[in-house]
C-alpha atoms as a PDB file:
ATOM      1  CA  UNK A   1      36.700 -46.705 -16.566  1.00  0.00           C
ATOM      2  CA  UNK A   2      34.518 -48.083 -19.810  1.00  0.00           C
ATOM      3  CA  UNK A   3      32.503 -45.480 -21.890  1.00  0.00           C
ATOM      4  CA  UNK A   4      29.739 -46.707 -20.717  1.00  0.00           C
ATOM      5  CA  UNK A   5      30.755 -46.118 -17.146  1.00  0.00           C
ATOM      6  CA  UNK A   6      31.307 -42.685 -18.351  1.00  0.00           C
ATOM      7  CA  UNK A   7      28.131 -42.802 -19.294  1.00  0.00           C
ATOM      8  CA  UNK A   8      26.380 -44.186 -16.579  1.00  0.00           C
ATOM      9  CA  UNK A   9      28.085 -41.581 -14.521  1.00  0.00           C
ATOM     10  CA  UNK A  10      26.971 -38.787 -16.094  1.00  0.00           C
ATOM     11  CA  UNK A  11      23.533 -39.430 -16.627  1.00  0.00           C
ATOM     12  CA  UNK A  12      23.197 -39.947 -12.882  1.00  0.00           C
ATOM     13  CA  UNK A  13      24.902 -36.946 -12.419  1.00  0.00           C
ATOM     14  CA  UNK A  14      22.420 -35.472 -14.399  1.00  0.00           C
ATOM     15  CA  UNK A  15      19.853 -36.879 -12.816  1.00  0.00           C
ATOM     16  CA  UNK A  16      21.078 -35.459  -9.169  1.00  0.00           C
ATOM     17  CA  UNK A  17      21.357 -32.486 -10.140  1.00  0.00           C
ATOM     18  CA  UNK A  18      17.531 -32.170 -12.083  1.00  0.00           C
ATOM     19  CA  UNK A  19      16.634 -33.126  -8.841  1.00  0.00           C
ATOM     20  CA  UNK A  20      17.949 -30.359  -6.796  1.00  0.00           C
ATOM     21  CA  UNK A  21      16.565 -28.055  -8.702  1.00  0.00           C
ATOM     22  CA  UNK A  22      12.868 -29.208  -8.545  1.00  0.00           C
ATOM     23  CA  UNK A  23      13.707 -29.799  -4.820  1.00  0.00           C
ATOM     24  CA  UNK A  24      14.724 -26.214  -4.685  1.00  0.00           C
ATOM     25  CA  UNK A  25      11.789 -25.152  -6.721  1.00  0.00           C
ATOM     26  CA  UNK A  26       9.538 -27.243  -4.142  1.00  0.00           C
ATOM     27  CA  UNK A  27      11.515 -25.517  -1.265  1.00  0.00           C
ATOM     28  CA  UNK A  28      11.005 -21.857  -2.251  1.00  0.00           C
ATOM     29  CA  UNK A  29       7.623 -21.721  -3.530  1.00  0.00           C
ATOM     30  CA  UNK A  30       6.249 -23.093  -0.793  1.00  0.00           C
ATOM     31  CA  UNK A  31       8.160 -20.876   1.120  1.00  0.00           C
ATOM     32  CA  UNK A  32       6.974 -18.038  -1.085  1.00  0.00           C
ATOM     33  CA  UNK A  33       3.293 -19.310  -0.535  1.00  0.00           C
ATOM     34  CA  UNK A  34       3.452 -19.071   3.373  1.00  0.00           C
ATOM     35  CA  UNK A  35       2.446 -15.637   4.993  1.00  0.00           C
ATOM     36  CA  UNK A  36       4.127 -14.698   7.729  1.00  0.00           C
ATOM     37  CA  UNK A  37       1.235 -14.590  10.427  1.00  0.00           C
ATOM     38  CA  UNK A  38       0.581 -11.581  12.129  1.00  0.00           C
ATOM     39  CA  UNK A  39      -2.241 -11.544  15.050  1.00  0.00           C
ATOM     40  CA  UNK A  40      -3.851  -8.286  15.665  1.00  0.00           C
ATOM     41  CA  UNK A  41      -3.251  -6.081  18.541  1.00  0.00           C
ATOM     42  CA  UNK A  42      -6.201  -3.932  17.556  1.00  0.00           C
ATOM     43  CA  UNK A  43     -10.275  -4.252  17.673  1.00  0.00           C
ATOM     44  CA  UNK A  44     -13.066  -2.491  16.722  1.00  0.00           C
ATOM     45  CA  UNK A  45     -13.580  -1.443  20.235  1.00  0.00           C
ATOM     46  CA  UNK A  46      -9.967   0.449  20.337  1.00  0.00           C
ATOM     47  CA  UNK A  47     -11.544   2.583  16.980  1.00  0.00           C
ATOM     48  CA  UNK A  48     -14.886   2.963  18.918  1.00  0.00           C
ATOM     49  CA  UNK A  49     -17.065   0.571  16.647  1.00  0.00           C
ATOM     50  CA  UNK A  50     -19.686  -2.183  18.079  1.00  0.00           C
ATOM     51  CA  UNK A  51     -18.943  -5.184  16.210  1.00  0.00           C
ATOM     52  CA  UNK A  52     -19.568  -8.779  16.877  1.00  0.00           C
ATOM     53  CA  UNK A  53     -16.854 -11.296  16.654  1.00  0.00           C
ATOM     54  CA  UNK A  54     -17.829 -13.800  12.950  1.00  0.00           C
ATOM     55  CA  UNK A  55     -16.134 -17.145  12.484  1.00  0.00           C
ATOM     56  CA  UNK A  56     -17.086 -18.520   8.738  1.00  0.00           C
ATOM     57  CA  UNK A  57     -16.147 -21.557   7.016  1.00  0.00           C
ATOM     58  CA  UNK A  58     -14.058 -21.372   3.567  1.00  0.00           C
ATOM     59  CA  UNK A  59     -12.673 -24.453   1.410  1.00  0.00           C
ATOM     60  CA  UNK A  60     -13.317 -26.021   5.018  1.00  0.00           C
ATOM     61  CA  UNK A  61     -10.915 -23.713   6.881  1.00  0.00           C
ATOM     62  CA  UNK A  62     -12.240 -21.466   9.806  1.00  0.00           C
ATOM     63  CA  UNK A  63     -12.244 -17.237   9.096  1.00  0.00           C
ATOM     64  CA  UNK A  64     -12.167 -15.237  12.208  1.00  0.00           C
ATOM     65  CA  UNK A  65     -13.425 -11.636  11.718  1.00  0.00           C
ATOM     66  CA  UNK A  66     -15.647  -8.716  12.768  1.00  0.00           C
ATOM     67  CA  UNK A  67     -18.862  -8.033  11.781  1.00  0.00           C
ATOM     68  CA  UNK A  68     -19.821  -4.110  12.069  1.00  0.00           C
ATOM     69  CA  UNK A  69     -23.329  -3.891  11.169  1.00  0.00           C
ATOM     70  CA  UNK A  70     -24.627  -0.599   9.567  1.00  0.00           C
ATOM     71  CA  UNK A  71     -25.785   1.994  12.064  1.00  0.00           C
ATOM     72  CA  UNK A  72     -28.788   3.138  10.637  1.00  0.00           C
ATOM     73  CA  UNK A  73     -32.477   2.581  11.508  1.00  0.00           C
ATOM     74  CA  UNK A  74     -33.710   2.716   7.678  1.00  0.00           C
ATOM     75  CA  UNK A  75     -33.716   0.009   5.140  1.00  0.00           C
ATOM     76  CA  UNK A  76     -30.494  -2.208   5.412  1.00  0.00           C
ATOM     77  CA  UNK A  77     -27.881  -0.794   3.688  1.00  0.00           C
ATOM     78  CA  UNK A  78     -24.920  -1.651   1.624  1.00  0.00           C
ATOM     79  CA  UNK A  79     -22.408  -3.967   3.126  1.00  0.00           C
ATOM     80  CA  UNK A  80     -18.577  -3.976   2.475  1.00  0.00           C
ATOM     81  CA  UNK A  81     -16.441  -6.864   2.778  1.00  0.00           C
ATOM     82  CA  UNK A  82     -12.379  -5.806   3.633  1.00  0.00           C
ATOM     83  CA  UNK A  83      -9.780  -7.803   2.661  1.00  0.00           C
ATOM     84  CA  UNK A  84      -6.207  -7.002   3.573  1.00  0.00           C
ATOM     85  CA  UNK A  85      -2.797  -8.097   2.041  1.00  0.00           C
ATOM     86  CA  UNK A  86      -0.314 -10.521   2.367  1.00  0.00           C
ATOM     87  CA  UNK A  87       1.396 -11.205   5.983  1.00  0.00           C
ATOM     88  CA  UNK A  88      -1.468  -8.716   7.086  1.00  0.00           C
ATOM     89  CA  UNK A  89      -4.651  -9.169   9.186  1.00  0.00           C
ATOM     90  CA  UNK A  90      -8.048  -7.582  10.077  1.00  0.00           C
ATOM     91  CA  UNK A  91      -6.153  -5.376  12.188  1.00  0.00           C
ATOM     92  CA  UNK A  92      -5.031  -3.211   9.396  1.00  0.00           C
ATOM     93  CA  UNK A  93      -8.366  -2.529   7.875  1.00  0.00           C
ATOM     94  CA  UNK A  94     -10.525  -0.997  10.529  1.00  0.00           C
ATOM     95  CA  UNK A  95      -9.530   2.765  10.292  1.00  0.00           C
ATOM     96  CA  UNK A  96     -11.052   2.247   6.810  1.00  0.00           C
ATOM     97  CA  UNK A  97     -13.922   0.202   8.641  1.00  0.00           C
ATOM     98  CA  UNK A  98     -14.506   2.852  11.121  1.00  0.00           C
ATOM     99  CA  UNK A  99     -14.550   5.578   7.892  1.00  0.00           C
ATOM    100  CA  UNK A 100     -17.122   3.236   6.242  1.00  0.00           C
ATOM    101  CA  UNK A 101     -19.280   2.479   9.009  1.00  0.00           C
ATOM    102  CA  UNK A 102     -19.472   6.218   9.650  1.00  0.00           C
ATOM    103  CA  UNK A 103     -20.726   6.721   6.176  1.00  0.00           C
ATOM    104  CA  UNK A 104     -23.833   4.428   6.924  1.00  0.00           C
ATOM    105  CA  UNK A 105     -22.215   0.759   5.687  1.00  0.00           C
ATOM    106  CA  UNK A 106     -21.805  -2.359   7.183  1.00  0.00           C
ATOM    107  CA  UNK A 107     -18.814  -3.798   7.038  1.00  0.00           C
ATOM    108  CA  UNK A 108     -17.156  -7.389   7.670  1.00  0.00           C
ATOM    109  CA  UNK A 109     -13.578  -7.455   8.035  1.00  0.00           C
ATOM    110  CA  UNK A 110     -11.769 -10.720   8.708  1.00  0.00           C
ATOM    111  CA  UNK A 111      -8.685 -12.685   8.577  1.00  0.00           C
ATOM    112  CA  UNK A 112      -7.631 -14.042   5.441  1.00  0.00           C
ATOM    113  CA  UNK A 113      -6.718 -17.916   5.039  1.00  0.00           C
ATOM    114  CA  UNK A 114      -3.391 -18.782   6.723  1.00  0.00           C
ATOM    115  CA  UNK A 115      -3.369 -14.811   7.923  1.00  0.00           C
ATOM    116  CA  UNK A 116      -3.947 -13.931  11.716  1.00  0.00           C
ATOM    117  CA  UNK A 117      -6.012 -16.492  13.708  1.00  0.00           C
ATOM    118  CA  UNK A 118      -7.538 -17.613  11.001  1.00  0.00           C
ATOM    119  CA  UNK A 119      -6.922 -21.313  10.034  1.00  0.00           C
ATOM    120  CA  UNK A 120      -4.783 -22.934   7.077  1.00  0.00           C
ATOM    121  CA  UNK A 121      -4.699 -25.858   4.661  1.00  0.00           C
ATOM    122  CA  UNK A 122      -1.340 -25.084   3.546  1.00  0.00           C
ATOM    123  CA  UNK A 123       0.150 -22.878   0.844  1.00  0.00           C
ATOM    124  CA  UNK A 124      -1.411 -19.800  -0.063  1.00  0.00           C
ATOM    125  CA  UNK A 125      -2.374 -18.270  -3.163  1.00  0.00           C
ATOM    126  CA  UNK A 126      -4.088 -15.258  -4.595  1.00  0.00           C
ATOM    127  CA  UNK A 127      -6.947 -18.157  -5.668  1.00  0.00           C
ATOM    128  CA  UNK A 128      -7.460 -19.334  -1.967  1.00  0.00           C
ATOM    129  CA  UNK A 129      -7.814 -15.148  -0.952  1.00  0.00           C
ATOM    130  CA  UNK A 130     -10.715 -14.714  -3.841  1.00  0.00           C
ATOM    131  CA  UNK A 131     -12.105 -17.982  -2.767  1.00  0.00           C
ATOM    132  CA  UNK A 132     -12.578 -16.380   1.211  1.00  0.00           C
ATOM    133  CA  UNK A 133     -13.857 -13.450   0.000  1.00  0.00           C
ATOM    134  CA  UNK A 134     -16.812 -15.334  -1.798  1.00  0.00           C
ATOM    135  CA  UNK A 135     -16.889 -17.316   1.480  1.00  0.00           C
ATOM    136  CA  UNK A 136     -17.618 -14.327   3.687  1.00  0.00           C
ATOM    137  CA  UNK A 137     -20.209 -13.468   0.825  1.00  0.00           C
ATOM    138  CA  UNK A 138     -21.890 -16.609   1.666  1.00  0.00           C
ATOM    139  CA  UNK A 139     -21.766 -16.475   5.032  1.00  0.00           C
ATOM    140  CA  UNK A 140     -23.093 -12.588   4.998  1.00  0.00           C
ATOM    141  CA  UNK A 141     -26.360 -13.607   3.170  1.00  0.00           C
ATOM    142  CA  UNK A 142     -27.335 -16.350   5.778  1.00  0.00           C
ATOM    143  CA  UNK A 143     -27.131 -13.287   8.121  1.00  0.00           C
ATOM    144  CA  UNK A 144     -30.932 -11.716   8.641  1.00  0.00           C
ATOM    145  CA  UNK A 145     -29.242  -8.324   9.393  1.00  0.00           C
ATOM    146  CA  UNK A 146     -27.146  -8.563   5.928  1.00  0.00           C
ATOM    147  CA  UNK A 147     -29.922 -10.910   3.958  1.00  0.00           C
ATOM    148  CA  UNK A 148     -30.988  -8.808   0.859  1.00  0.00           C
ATOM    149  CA  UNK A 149     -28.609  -6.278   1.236  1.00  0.00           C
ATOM    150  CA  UNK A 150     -26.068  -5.078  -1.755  1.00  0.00           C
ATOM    151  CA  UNK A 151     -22.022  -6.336  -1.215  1.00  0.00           C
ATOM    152  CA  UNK A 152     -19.549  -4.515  -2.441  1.00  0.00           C
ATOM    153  CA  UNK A 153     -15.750  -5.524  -1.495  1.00  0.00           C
ATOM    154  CA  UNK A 154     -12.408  -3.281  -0.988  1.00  0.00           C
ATOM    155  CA  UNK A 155      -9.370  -5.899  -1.314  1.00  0.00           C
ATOM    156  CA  UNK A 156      -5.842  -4.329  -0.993  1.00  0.00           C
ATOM    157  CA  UNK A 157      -2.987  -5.410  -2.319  1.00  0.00           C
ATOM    158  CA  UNK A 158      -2.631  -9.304  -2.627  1.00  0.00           C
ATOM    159  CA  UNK A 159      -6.197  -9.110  -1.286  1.00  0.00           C
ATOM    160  CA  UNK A 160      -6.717  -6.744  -4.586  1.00  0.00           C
ATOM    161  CA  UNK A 161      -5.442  -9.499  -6.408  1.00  0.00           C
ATOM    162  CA  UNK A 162      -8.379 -11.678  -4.548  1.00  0.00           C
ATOM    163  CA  UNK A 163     -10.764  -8.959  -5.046  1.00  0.00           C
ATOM    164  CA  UNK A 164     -11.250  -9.137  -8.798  1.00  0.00           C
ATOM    165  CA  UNK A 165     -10.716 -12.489  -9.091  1.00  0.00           C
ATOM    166  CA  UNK A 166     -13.998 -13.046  -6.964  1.00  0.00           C
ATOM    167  CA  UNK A 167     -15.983 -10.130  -8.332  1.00  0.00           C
ATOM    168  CA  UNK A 168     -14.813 -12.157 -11.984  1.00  0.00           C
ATOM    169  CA  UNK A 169     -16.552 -15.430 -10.796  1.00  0.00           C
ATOM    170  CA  UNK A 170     -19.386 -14.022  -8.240  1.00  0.00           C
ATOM    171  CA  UNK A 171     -21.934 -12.253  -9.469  1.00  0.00           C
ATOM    172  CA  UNK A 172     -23.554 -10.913  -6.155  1.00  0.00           C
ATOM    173  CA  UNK A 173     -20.385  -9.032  -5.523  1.00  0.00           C
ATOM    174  CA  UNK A 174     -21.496  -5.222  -7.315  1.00  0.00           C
ATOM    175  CA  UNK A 175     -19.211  -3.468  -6.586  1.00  0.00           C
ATOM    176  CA  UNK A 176     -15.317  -3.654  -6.320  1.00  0.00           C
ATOM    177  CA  UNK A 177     -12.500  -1.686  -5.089  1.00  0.00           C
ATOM    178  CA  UNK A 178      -8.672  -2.597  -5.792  1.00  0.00           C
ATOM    179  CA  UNK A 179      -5.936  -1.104  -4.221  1.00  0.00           C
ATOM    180  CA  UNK A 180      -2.500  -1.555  -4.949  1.00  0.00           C
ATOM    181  CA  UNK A 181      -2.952  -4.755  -6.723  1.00  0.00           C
ATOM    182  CA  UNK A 182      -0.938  -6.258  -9.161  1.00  0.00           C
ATOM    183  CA  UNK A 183      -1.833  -7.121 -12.868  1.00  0.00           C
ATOM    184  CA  UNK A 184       0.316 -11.005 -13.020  1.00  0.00           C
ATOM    185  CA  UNK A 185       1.325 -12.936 -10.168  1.00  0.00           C
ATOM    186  CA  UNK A 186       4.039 -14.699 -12.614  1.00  0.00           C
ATOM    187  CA  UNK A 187       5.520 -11.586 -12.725  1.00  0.00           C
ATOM    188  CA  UNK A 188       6.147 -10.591  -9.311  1.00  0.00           C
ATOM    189  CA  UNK A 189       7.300 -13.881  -8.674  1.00  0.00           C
ATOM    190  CA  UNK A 190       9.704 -12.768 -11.361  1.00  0.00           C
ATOM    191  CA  UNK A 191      10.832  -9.996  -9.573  1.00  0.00           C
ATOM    192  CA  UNK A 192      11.181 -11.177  -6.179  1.00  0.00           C
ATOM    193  CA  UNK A 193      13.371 -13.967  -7.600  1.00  0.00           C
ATOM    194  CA  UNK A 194      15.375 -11.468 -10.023  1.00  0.00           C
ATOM    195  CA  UNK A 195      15.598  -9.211  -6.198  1.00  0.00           C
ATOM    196  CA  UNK A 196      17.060 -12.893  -4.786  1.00  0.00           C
ATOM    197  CA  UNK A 197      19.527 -13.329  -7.503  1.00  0.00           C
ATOM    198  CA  UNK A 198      17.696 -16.644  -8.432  1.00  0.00           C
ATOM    199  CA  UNK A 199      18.080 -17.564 -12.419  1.00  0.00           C
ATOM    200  CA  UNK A 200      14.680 -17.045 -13.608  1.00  0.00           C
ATOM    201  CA  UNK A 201      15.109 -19.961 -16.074  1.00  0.00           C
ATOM    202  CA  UNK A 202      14.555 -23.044 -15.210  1.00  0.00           C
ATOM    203  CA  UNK A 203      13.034 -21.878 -11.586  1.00  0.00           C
ATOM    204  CA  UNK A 204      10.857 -19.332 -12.817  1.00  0.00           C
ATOM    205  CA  UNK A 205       8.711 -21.615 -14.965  1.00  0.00           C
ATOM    206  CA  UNK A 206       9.191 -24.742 -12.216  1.00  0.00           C
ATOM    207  CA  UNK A 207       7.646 -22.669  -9.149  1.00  0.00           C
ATOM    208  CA  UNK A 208       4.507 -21.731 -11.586  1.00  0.00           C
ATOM    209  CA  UNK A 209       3.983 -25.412 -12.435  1.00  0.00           C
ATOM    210  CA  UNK A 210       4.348 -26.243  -8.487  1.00  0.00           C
ATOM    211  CA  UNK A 211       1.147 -23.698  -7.935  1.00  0.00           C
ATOM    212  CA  UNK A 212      -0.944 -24.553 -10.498  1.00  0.00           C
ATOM    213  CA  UNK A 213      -0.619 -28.181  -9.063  1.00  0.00           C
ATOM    214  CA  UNK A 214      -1.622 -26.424  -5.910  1.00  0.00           C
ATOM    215  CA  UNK A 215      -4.619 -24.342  -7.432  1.00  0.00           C
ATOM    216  CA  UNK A 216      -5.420 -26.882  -9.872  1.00  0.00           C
ATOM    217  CA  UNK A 217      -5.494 -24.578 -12.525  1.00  0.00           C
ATOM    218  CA  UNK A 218      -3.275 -22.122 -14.671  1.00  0.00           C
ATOM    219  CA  UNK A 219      -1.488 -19.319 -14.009  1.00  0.00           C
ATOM    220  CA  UNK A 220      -3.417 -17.355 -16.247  1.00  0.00           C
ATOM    221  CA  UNK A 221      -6.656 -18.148 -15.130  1.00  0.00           C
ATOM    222  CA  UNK A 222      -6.241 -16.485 -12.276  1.00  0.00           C
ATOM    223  CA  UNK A 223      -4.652 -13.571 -13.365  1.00  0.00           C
ATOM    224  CA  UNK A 224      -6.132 -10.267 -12.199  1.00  0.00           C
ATOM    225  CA  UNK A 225      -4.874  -9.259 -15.929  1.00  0.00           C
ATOM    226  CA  UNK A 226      -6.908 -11.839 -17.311  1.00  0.00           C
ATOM    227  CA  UNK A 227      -9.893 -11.747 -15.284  1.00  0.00           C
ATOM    228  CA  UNK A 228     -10.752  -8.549 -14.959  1.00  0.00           C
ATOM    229  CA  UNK A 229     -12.614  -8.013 -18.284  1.00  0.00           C
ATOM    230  CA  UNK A 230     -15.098 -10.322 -16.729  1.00  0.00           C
ATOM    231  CA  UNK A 231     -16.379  -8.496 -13.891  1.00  0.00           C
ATOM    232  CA  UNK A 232     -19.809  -7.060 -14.534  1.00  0.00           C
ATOM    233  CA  UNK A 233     -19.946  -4.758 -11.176  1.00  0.00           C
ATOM    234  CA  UNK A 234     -18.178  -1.386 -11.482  1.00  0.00           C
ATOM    235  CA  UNK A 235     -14.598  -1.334 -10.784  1.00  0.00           C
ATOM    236  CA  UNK A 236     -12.522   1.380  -9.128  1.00  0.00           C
ATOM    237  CA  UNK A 237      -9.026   1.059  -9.229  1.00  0.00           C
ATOM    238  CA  UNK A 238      -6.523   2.739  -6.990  1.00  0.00           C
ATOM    239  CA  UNK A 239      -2.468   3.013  -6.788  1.00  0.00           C
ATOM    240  CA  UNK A 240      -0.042   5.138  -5.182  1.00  0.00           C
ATOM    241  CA  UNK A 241       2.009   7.191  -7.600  1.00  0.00           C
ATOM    242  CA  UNK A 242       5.686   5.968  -5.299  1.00  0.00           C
ATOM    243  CA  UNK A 243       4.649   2.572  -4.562  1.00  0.00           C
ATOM    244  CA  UNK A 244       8.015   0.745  -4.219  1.00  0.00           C
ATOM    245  CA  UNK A 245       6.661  -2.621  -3.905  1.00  0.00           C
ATOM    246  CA  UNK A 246       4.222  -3.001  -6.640  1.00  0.00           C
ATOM    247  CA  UNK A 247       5.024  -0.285  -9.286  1.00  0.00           C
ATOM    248  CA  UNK A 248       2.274   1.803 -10.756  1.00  0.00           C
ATOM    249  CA  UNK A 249       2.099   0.064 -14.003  1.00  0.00           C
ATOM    250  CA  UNK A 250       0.712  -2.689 -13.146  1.00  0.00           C
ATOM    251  CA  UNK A 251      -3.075  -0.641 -12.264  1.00  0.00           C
ATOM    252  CA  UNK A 252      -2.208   0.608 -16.003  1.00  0.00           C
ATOM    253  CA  UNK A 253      -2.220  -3.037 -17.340  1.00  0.00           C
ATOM    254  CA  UNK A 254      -5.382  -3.352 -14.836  1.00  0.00           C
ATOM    255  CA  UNK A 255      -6.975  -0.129 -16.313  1.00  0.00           C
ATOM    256  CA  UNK A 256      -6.531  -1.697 -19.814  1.00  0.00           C
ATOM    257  CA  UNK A 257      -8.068  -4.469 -19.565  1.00  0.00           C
ATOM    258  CA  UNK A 258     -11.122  -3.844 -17.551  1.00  0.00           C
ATOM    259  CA  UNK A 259     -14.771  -3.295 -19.314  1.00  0.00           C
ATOM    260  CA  UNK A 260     -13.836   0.783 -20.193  1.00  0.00           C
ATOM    261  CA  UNK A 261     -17.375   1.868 -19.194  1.00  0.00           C
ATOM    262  CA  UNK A 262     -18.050   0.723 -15.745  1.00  0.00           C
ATOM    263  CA  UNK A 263     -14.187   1.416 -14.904  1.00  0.00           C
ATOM    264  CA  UNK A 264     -12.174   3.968 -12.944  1.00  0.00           C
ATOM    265  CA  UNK A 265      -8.834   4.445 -12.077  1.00  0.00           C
ATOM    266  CA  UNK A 266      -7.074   7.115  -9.430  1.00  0.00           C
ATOM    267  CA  UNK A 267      -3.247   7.551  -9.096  1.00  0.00           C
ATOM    268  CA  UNK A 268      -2.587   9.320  -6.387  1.00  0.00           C
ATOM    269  CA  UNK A 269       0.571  10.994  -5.896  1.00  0.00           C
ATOM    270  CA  UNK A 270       3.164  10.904  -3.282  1.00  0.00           C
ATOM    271  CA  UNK A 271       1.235   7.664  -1.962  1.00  0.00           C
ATOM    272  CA  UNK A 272       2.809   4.308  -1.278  1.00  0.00           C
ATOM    273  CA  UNK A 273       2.202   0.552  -1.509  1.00  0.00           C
ATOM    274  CA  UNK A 274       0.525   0.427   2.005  1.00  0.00           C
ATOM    275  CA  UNK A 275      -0.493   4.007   3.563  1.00  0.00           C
ATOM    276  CA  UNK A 276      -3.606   4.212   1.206  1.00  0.00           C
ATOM    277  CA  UNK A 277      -5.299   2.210   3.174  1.00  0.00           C
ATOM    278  CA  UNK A 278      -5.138   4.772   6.308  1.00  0.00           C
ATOM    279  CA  UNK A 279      -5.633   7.699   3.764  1.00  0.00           C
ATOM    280  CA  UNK A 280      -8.489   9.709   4.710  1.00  0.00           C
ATOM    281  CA  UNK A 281      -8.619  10.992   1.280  1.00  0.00           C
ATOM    282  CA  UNK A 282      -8.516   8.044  -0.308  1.00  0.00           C
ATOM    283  CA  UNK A 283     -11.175   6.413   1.655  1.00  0.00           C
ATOM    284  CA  UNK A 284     -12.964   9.270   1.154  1.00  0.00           C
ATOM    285  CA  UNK A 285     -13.315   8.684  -2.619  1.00  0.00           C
ATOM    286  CA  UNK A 286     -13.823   5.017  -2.054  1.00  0.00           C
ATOM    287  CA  UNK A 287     -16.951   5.953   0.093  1.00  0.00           C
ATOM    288  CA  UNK A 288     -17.906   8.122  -2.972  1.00  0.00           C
ATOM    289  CA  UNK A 289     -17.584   5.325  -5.650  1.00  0.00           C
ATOM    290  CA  UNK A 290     -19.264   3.036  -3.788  1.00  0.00           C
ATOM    291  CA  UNK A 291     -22.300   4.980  -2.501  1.00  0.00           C
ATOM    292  CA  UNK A 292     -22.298   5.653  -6.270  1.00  0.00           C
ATOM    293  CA  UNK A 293     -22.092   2.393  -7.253  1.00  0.00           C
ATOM    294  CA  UNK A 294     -24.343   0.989  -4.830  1.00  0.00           C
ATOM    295  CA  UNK A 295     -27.038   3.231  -5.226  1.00  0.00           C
ATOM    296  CA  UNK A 296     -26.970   4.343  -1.387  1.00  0.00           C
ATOM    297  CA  UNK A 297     -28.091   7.860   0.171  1.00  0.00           C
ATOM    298  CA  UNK A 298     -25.615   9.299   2.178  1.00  0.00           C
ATOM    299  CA  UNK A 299     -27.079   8.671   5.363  1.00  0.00           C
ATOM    300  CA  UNK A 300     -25.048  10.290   8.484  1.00  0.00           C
ATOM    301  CA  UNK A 301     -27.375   9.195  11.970  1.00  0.00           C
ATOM    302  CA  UNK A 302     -26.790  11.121  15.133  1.00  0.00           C
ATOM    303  CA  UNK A 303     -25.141   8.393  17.395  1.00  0.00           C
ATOM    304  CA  UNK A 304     -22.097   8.882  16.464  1.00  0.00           C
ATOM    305  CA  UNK A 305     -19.553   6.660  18.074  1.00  0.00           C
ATOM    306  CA  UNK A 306     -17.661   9.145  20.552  1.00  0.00           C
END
């Protein structure tokens, strides 16, 4: 065999194998972009809360969700939009619904793009979940029973993520609660691929290109890290001190780069990733920030859902 057979050879070897790895790359983060979809086995009637059954449009894709309207007969009050994490639904919110609604809020509580029976245009990203919740902020001001009302949102965990990105880029969103978010996507994708045993070089930096493709933007420009010194509204941040998932320090990195003065942050101990959002205690100081925040009496009526 010639050199240049040599040659030849080895540059299509090259070649093949440059090509495996993007196919790989292509393979797994799309992979890592799909939720696993979980329909909900629970409604507000099972927690004792009238609610009527939304469907609203975002990036074209149909939401389905619950709208529980405030139970007061005073000046319409404060509404709260619920988002829940990845591979999660509605479902999983409404024992921090019901806690709301008995407080005197509204609340709307759907199913995130590509989660539950909502619809999907493919993979998802922490963009598409910020991008709903300004949808269902939309879709609650064309409401007459939510028209003029204040919004304040609660995202948890990936929908955390979501929840300051949108409060960064929507300006009728005044208040916002995060719990259990994380600071940088890139770097839980880092970790779930160093949990994998997947060589973070080249795939690390291939998968990020592959998304911002899909999000047609950066990385960094969605970064909770990076966006979170833009939202105006006042921010509460929350964490459990033994969260296994999505360690503590990333609500430090969160805490550090928010605006200092309209900011505040609550580790709580012997919490996890996930049972925060069925702590009374914790929803309790949630209700407090954002009757705070929202300038809202505390308002307790006397038809108490048995």
């Amino acid at each position: 065999m010639s050199a240049m057979n040599y040659l030849l050879f080895g540059i299509a070897g090259l070649v093949a194998i440059v090509a495996l790895i993007m196919a790989f790359s292509w393979v797994w983060t799309r992979h890592f972009c799909k939720p696993k979809r979980q329909v909900s086995d629970e409604t507000p009637a099972d927690s004792s809360l009238s609610s009527e059954t939304v469907r609203f449009t975002s990036g074209g894709v149909m939401l389905n969700g619950w709208f529980i309207p405030a139970r007061t007969n005073h000046a319409v009050r404060p509404t709260i939009i619920l988002c829940h994490g990845w591979s999660h639904n509605a479902g999983r919110m409404l024992f921090m619904a019901r806690m709301l609604h008995e407080a005197g809020f509204g609340v709307l509580v759907y199913d995130a793009r590509g989660h539950g029976t909502s619809g999907s245009d493919g993979p998802i990203t922490g963009l598409k979940f910020a991008q709903d919740l300004i949808a269902a902020v939309e879709y609650l001001e064309a409401r007459s029973d939510a028209n003029g009302t204040r919004f304040g949102v609660v995202g948890h965990s990936l929908g955390g993520l979501g929840a300051i990105v949108a409060a960064s880029m929507e300006p009728r969103i005044q208040a916002l609660v995060s719990i259990s978010a994380f600071a940088d996507p890139v770097q839980i994708t880092s970790e779930v691929m160093h949990h994998m045993h997947i060589p973070r070089w080249p795939f690390l930096w291939l998968c990020c290109r592959i998304m911002e493709r899909w999000i047609g933007m950066s990385m960094a420009e969605v970064t909770p890290k990076n966006r979170i010194g833009q939202v105006k509204a006042p921010i509460l941040l929350i964490h459990g001190g033994s969260d296994q998932f999505v360690s503590p320090s990333n609500m430090e990195v969160l805490r550090s780069r928010a605006p200092q003065e309209n900011t505040e942050s609550w580790l709580v101990p012997d919490r996890g990733h996930s049972d925060l959002i069925t702590d009374p205690d914790c929803i309790e100081h949630v209700i407090e920030f954002l009757k705070k925040s929202l300038e809202t009496e505390t308002v307790v009526t006397q038809d108490r859902d048995s």
